[in-house]
PDB file of N, CA and C in Angstrom:
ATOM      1  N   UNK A   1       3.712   1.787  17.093  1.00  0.00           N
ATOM      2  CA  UNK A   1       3.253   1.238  15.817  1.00  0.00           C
ATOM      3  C   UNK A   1       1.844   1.732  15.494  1.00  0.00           C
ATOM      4  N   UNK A   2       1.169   1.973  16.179  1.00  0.00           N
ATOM      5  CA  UNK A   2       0.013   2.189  16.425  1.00  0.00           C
ATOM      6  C   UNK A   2      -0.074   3.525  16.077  1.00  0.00           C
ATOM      7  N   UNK A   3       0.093   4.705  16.175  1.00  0.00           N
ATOM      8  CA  UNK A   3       0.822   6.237  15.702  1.00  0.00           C
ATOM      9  C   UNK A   3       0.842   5.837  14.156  1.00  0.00           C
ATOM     10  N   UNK A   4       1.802   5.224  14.142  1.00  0.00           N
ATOM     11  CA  UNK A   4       2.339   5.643  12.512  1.00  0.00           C
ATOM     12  C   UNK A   4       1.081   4.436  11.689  1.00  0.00           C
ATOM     13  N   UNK A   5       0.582   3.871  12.075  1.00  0.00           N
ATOM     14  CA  UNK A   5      -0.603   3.493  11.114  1.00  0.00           C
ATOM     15  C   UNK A   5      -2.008   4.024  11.205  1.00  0.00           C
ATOM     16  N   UNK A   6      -2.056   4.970  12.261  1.00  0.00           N
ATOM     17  CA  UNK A   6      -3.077   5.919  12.504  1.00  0.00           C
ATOM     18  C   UNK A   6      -2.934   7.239  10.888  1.00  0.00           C
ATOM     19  N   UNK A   7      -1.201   7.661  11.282  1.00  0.00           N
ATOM     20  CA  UNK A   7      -0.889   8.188  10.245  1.00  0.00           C
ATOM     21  C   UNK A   7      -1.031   8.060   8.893  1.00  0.00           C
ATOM     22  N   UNK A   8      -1.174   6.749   8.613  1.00  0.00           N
ATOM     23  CA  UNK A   8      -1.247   6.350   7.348  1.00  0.00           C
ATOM     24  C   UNK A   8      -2.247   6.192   7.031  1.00  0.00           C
ATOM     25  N   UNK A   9      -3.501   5.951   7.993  1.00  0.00           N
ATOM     26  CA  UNK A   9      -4.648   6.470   7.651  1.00  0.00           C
ATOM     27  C   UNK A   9      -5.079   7.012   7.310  1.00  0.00           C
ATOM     28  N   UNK A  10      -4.804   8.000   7.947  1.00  0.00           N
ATOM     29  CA  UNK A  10      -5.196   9.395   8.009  1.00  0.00           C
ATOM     30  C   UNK A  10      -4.866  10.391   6.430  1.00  0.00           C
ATOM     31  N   UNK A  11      -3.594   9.785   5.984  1.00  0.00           N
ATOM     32  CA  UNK A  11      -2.851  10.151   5.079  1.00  0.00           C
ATOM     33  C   UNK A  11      -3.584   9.553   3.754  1.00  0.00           C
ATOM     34  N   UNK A  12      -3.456   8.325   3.387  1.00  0.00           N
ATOM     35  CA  UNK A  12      -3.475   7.494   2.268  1.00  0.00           C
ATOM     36  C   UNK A  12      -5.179   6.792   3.187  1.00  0.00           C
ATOM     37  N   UNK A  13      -6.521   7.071   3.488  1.00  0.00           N
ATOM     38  CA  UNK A  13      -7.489   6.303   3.632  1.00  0.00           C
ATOM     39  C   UNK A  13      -8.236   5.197   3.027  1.00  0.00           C
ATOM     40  N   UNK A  14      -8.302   5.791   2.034  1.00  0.00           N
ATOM     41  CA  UNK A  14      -8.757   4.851   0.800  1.00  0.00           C
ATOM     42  C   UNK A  14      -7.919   3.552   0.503  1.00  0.00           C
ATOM     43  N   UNK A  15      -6.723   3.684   0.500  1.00  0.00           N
ATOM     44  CA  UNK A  15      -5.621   2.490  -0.026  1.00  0.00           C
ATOM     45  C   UNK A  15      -5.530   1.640   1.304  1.00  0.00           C
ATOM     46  N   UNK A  16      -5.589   2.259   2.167  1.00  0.00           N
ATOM     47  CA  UNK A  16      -5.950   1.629   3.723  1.00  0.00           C
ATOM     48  C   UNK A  16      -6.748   0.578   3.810  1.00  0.00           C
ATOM     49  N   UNK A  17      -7.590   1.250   3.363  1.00  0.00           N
ATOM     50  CA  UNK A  17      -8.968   0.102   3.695  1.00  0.00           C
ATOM     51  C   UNK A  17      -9.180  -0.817   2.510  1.00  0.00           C
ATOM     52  N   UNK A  18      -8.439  -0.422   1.022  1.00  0.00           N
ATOM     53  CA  UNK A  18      -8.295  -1.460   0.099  1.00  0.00           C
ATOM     54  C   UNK A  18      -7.689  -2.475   0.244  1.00  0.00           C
ATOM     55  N   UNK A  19      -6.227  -2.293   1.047  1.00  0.00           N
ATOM     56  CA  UNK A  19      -5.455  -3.289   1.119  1.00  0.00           C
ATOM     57  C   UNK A  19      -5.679  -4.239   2.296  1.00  0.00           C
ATOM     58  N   UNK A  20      -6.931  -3.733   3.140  1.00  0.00           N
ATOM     59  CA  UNK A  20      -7.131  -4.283   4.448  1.00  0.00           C
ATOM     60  C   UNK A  20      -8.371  -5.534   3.929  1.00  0.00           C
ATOM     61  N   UNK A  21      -9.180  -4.467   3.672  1.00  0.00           N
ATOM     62  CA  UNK A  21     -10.248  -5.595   2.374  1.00  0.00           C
ATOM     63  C   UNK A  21      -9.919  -6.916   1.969  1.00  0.00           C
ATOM     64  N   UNK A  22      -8.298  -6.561   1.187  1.00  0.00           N
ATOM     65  CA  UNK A  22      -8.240  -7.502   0.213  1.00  0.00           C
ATOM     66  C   UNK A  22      -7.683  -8.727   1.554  1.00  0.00           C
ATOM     67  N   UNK A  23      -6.853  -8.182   2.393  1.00  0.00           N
ATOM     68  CA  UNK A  23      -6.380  -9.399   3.289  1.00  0.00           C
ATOM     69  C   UNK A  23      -7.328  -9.903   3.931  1.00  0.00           C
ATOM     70  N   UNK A  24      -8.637  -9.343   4.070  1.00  0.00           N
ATOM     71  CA  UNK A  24      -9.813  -9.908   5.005  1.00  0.00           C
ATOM     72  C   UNK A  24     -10.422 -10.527   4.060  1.00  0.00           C
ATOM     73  N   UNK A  25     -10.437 -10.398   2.997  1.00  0.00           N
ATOM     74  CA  UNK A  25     -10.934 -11.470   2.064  1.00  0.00           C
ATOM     75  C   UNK A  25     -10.317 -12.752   1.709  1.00  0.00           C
ATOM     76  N   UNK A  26      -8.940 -12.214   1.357  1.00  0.00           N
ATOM     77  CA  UNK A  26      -7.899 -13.500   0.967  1.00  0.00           C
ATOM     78  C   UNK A  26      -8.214 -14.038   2.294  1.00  0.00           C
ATOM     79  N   UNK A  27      -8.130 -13.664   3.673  1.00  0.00           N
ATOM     80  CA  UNK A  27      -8.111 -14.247   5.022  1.00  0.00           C
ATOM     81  C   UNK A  27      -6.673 -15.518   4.700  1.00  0.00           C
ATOM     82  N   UNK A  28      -5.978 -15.035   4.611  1.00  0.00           N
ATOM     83  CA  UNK A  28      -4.265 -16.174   4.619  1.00  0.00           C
ATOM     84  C   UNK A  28      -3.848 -17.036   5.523  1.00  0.00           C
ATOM     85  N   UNK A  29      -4.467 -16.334   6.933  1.00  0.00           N
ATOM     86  CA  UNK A  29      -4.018 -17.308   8.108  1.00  0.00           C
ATOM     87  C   UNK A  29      -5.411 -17.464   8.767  1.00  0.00           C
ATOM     88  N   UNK A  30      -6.257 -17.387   8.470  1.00  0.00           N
ATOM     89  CA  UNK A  30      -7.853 -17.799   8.818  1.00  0.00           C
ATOM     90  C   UNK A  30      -8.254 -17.023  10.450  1.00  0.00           C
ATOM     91  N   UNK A  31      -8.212 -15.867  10.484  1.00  0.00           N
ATOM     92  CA  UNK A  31      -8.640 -15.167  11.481  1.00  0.00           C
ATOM     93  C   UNK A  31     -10.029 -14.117  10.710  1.00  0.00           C
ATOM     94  N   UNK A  32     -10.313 -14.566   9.771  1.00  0.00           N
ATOM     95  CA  UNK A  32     -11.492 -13.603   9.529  1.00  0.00           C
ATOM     96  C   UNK A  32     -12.736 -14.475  10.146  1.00  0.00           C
ATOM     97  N   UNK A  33     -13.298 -13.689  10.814  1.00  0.00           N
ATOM     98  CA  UNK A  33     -14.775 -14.303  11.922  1.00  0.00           C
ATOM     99  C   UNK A  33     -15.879 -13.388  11.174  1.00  0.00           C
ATOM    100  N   UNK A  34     -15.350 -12.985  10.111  1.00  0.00           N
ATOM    101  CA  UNK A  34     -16.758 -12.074   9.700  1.00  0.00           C
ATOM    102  C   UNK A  34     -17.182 -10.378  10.300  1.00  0.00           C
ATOM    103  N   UNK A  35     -17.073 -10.561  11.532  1.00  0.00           N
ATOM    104  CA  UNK A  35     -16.963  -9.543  11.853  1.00  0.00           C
ATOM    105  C   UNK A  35     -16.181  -8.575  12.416  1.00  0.00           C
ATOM    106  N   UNK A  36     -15.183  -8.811  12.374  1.00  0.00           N
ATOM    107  CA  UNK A  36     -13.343  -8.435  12.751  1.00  0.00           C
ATOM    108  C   UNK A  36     -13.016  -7.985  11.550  1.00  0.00           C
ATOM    109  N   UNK A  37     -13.124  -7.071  11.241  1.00  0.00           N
ATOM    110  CA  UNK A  37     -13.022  -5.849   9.770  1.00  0.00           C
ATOM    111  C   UNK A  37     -11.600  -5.579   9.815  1.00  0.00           C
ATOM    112  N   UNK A  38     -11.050  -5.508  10.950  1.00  0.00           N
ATOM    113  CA  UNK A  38     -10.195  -4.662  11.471  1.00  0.00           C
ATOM    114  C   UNK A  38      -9.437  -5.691  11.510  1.00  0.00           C
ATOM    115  N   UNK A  39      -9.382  -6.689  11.588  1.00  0.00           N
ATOM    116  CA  UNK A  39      -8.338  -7.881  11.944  1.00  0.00           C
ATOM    117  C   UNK A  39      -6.883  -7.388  11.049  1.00  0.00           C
ATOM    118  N   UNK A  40      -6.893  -7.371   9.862  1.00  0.00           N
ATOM    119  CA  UNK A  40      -5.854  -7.125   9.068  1.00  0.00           C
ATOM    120  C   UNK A  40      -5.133  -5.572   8.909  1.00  0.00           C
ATOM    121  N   UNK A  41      -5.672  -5.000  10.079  1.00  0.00           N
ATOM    122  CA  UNK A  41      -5.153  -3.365   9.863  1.00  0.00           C
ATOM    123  C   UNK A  41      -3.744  -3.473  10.013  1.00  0.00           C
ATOM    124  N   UNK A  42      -3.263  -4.018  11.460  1.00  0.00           N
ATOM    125  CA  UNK A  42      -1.648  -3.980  11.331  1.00  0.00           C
ATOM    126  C   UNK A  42      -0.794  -4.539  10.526  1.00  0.00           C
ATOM    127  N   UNK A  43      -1.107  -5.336   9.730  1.00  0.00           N
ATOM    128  CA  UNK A  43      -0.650  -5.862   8.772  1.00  0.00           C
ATOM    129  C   UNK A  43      -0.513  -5.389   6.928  1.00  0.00           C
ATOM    130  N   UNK A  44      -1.687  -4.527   7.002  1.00  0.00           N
ATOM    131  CA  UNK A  44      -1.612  -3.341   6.079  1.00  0.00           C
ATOM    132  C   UNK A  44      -0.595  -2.503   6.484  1.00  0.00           C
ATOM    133  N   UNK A  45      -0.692  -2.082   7.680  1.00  0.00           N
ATOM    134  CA  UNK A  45       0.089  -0.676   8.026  1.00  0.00           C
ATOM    135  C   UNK A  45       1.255  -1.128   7.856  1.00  0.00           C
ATOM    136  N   UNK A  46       2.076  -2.282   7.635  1.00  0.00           N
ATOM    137  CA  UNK A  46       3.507  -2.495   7.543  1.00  0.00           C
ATOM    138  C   UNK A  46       3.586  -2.864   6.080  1.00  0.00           C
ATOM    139  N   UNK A  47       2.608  -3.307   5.493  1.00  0.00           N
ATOM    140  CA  UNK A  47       2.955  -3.545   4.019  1.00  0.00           C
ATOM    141  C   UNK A  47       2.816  -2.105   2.912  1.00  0.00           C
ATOM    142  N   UNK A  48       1.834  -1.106   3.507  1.00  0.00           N
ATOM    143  CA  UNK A  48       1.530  -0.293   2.384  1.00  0.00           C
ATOM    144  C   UNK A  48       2.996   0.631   2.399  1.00  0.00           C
ATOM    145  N   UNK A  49       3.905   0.854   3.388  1.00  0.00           N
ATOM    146  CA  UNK A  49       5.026   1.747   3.219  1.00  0.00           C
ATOM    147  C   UNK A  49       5.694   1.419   2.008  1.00  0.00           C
ATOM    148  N   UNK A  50       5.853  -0.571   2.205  1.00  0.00           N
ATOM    149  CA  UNK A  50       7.169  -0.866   1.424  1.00  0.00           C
ATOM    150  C   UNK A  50       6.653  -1.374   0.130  1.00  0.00           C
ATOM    151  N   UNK A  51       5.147  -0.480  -0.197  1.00  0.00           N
ATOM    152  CA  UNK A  51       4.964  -0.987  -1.971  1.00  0.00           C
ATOM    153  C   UNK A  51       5.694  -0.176  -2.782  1.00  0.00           C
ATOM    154  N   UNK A  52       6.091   1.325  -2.029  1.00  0.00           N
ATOM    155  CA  UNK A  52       6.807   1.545  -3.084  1.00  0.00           C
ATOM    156  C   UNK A  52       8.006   1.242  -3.515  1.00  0.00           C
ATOM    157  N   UNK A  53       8.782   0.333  -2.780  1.00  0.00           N
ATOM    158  CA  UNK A  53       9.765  -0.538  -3.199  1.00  0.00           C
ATOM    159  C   UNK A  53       9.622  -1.799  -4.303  1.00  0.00           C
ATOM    160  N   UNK A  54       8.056  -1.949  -4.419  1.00  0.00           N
ATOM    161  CA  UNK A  54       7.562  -3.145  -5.774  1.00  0.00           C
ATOM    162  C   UNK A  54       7.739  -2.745  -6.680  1.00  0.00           C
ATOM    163  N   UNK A  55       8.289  -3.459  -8.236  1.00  0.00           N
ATOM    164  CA  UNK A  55       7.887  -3.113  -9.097  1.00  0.00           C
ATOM    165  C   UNK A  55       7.464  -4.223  -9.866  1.00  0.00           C
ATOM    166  N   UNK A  56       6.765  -5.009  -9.166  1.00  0.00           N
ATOM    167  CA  UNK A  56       5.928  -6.250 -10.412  1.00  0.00           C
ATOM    168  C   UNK A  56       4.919  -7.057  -8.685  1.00  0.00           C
ATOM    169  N   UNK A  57       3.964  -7.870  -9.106  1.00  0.00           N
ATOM    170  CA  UNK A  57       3.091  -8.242  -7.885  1.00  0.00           C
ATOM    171  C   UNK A  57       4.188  -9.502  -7.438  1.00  0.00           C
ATOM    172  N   UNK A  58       5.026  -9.697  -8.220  1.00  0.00           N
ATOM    173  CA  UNK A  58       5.834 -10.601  -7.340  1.00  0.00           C
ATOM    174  C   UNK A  58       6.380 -10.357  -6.200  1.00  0.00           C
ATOM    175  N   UNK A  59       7.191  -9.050  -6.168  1.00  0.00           N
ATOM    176  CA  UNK A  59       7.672  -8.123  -5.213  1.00  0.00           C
ATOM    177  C   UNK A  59       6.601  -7.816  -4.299  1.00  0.00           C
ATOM    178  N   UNK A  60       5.251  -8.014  -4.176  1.00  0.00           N
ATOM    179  CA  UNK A  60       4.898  -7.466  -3.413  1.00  0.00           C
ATOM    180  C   UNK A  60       4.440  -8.806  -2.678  1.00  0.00           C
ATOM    181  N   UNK A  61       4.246  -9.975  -3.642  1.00  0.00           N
ATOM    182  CA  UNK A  61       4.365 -11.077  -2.504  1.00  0.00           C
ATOM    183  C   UNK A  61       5.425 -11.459  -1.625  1.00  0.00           C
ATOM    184  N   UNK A  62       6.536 -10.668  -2.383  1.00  0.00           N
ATOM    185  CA  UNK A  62       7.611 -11.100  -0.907  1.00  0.00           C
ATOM    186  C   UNK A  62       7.252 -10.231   0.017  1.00  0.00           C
ATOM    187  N   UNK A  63       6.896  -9.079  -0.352  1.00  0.00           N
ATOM    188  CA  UNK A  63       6.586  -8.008   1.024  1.00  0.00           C
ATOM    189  C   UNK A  63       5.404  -8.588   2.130  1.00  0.00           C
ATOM    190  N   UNK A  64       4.733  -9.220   0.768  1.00  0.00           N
ATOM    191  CA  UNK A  64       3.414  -9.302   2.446  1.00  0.00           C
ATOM    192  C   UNK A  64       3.860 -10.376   2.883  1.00  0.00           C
ATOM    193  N   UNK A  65       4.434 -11.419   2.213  1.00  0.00           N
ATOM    194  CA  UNK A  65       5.164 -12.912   3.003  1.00  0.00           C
ATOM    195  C   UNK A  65       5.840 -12.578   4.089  1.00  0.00           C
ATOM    196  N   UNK A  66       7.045 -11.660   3.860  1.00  0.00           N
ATOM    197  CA  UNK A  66       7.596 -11.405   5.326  1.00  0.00           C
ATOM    198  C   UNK A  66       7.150 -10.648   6.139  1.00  0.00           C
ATOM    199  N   UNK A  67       5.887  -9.381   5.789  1.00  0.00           N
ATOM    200  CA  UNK A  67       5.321  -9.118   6.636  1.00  0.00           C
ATOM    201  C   UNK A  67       4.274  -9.878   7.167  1.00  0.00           C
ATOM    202  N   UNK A  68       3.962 -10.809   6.938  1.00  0.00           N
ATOM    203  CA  UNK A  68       2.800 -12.035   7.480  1.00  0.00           C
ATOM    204  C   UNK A  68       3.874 -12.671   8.678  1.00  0.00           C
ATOM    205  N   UNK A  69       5.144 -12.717   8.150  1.00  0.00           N
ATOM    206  CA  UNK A  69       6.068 -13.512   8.993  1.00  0.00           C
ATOM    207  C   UNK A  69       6.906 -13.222   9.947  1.00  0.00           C
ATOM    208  N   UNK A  70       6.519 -11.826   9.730  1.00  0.00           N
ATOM    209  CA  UNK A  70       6.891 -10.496  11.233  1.00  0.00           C
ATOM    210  C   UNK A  70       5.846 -10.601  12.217  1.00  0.00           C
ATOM    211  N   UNK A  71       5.095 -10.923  11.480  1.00  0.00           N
ATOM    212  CA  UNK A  71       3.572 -10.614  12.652  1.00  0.00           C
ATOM    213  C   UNK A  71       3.122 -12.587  13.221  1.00  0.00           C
ATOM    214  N   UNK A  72       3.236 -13.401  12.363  1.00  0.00           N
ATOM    215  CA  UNK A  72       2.714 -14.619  12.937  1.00  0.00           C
ATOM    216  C   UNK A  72       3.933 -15.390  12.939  1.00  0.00           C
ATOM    217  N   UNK A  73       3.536 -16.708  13.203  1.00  0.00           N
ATOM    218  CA  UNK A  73       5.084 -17.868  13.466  1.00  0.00           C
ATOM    219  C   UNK A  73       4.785 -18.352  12.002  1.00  0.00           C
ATOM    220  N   UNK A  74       5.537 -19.152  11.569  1.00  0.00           N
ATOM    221  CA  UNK A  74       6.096 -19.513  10.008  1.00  0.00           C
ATOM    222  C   UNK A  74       5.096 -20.567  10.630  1.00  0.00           C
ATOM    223  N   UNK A  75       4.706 -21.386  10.712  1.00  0.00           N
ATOM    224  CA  UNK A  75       3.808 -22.269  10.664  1.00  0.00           C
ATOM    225  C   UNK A  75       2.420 -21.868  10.746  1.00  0.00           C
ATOM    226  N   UNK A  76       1.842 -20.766  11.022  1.00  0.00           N
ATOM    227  CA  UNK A  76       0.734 -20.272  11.027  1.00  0.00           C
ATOM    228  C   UNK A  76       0.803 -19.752   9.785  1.00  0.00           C
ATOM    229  N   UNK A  77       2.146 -18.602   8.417  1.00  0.00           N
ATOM    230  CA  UNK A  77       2.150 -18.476   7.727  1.00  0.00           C
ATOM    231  C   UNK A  77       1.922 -19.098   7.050  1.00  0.00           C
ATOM    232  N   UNK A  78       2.590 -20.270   6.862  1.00  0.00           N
ATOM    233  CA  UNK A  78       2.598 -21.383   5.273  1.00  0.00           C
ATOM    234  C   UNK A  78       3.383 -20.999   4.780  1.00  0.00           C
ATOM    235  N   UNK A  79       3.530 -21.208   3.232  1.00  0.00           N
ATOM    236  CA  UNK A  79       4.290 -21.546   2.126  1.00  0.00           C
ATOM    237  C   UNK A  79       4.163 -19.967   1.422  1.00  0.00           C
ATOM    238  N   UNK A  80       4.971 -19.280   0.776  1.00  0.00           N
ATOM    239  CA  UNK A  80       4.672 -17.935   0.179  1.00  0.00           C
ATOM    240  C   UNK A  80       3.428 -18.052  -1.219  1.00  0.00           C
ATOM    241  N   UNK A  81       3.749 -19.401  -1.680  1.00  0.00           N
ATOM    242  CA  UNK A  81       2.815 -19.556  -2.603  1.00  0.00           C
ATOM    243  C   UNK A  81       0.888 -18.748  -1.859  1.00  0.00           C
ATOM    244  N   UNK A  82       0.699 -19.253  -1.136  1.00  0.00           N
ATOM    245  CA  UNK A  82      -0.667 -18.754  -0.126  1.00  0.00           C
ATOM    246  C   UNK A  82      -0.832 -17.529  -0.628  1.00  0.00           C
ATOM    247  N   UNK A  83      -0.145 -16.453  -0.441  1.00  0.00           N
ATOM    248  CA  UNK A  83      -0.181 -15.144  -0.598  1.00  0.00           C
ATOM    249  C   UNK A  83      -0.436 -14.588  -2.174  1.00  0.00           C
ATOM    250  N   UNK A  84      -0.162 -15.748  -3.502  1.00  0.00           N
ATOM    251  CA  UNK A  84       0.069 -15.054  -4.902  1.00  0.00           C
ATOM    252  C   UNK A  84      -1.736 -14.276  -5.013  1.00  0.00           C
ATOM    253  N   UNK A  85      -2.473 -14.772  -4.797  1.00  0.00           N
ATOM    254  CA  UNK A  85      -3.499 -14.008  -5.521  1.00  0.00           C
ATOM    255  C   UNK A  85      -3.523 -12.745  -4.574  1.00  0.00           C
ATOM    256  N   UNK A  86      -4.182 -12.653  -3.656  1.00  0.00           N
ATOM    257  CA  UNK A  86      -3.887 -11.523  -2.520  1.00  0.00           C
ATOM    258  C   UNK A  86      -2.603 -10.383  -2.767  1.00  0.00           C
ATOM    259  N   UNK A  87      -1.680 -11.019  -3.361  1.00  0.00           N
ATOM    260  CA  UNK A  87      -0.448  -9.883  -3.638  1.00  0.00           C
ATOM    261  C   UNK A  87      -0.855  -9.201  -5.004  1.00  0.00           C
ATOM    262  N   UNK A  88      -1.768 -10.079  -5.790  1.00  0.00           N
ATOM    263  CA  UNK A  88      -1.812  -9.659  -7.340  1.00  0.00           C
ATOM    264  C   UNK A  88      -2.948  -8.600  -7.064  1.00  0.00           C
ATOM    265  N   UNK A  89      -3.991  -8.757  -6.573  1.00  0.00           N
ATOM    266  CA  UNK A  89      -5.301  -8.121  -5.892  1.00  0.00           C
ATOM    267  C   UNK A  89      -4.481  -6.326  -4.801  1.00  0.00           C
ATOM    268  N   UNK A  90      -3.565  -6.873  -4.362  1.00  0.00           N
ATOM    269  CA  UNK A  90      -2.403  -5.463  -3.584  1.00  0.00           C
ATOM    270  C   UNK A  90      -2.126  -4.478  -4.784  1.00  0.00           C
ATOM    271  N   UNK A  91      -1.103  -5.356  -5.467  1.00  0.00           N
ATOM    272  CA  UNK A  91      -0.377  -4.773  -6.640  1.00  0.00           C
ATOM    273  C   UNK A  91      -1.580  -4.222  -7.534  1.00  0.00           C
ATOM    274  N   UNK A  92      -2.782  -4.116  -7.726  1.00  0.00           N
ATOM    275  CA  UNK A  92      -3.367  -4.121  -8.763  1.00  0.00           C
ATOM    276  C   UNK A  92      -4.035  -2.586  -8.403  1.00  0.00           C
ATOM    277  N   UNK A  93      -4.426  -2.773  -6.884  1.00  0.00           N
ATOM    278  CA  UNK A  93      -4.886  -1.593  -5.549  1.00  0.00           C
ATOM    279  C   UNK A  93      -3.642  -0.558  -6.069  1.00  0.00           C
ATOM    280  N   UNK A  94      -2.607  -1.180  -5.699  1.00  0.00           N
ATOM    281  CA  UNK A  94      -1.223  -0.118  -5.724  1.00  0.00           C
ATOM    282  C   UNK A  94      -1.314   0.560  -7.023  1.00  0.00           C
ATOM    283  N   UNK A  95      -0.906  -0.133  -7.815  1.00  0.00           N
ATOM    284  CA  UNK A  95      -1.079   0.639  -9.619  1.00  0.00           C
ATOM    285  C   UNK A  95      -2.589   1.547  -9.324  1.00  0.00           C
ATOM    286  N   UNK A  96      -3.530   1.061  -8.784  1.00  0.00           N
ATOM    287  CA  UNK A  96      -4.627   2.289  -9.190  1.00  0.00           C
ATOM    288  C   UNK A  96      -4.651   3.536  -8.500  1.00  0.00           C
ATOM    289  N   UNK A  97      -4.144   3.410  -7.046  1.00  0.00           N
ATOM    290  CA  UNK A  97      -3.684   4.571  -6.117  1.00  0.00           C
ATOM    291  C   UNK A  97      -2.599   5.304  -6.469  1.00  0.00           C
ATOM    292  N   UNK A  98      -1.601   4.646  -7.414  1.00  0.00           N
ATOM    293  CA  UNK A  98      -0.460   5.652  -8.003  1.00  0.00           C
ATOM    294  C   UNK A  98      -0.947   6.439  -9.628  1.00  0.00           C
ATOM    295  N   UNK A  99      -1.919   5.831 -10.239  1.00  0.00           N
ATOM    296  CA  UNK A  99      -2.677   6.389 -11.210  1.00  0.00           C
ATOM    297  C   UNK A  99      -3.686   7.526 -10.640  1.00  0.00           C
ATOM    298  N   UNK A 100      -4.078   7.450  -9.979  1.00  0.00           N
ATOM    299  CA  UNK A 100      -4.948   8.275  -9.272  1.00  0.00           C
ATOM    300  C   UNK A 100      -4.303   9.662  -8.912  1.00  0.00           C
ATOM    301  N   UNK A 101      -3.337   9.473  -8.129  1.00  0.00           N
ATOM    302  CA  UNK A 101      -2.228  10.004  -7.241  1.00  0.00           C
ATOM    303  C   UNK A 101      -1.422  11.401  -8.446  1.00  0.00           C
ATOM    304  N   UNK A 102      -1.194  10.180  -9.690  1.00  0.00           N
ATOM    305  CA  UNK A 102      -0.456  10.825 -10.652  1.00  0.00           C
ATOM    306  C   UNK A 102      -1.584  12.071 -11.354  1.00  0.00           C
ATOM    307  N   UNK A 103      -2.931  11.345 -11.671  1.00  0.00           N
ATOM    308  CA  UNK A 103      -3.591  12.680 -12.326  1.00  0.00           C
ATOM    309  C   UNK A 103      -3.903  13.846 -11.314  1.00  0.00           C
ATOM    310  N   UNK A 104      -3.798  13.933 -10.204  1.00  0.00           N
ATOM    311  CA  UNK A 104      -4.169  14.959  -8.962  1.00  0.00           C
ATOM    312  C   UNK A 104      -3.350  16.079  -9.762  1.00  0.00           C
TER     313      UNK A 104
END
């Protein structure tokens, strides 16, 4: 797992560290200590594949819901509601990296 989100680093950097941002900010399951930047990397690395399967920020709250719920126990998750602003803040990242992407 660790490989292929190195890869995606490496690949897509910028959207990396946007979407990592935004989960260390939202902080959803309260592991941000401030200085654990990095806390939310694996959890990016499984959500940024399957944005391009979104096509509205709703879709992408189901993506990070079940990827929150791959990685922690449903009681550490919560309710999917938790995730709406954080997915809208993703989706918003996503639209600007595919605008970007498109004028290259």
């Amino acid at each position: 797992m660790n490989e292929t989100r190195n890869r995606l680093k490496q690949l897509h950097g910028q959207l990396f560290e946007q979407v990592t941002a935004a989960l260390f900010e939202a902080d959803p399951i309260g592991i941000n200590f401030g200085s654990n930047s990095d806390e939310y990397d694996a959890e990016a690395g499984t959500i940024i594949p399957r944005l391009q399967s979104c096509s509205s920020a709703l879709d992408v709250n189901h993506v990070v819901f079940e990827e929150f719920l791959r990685w922690f126990s449903a009681e550490s998750v919560g309710e999917m509601a938790t995730y709406k602003r954080v997915s809208e803040v993703i989706w918003h990242i996503w639209q600007n990296f595919n605008a970007g992407k498109a004028s290259e």
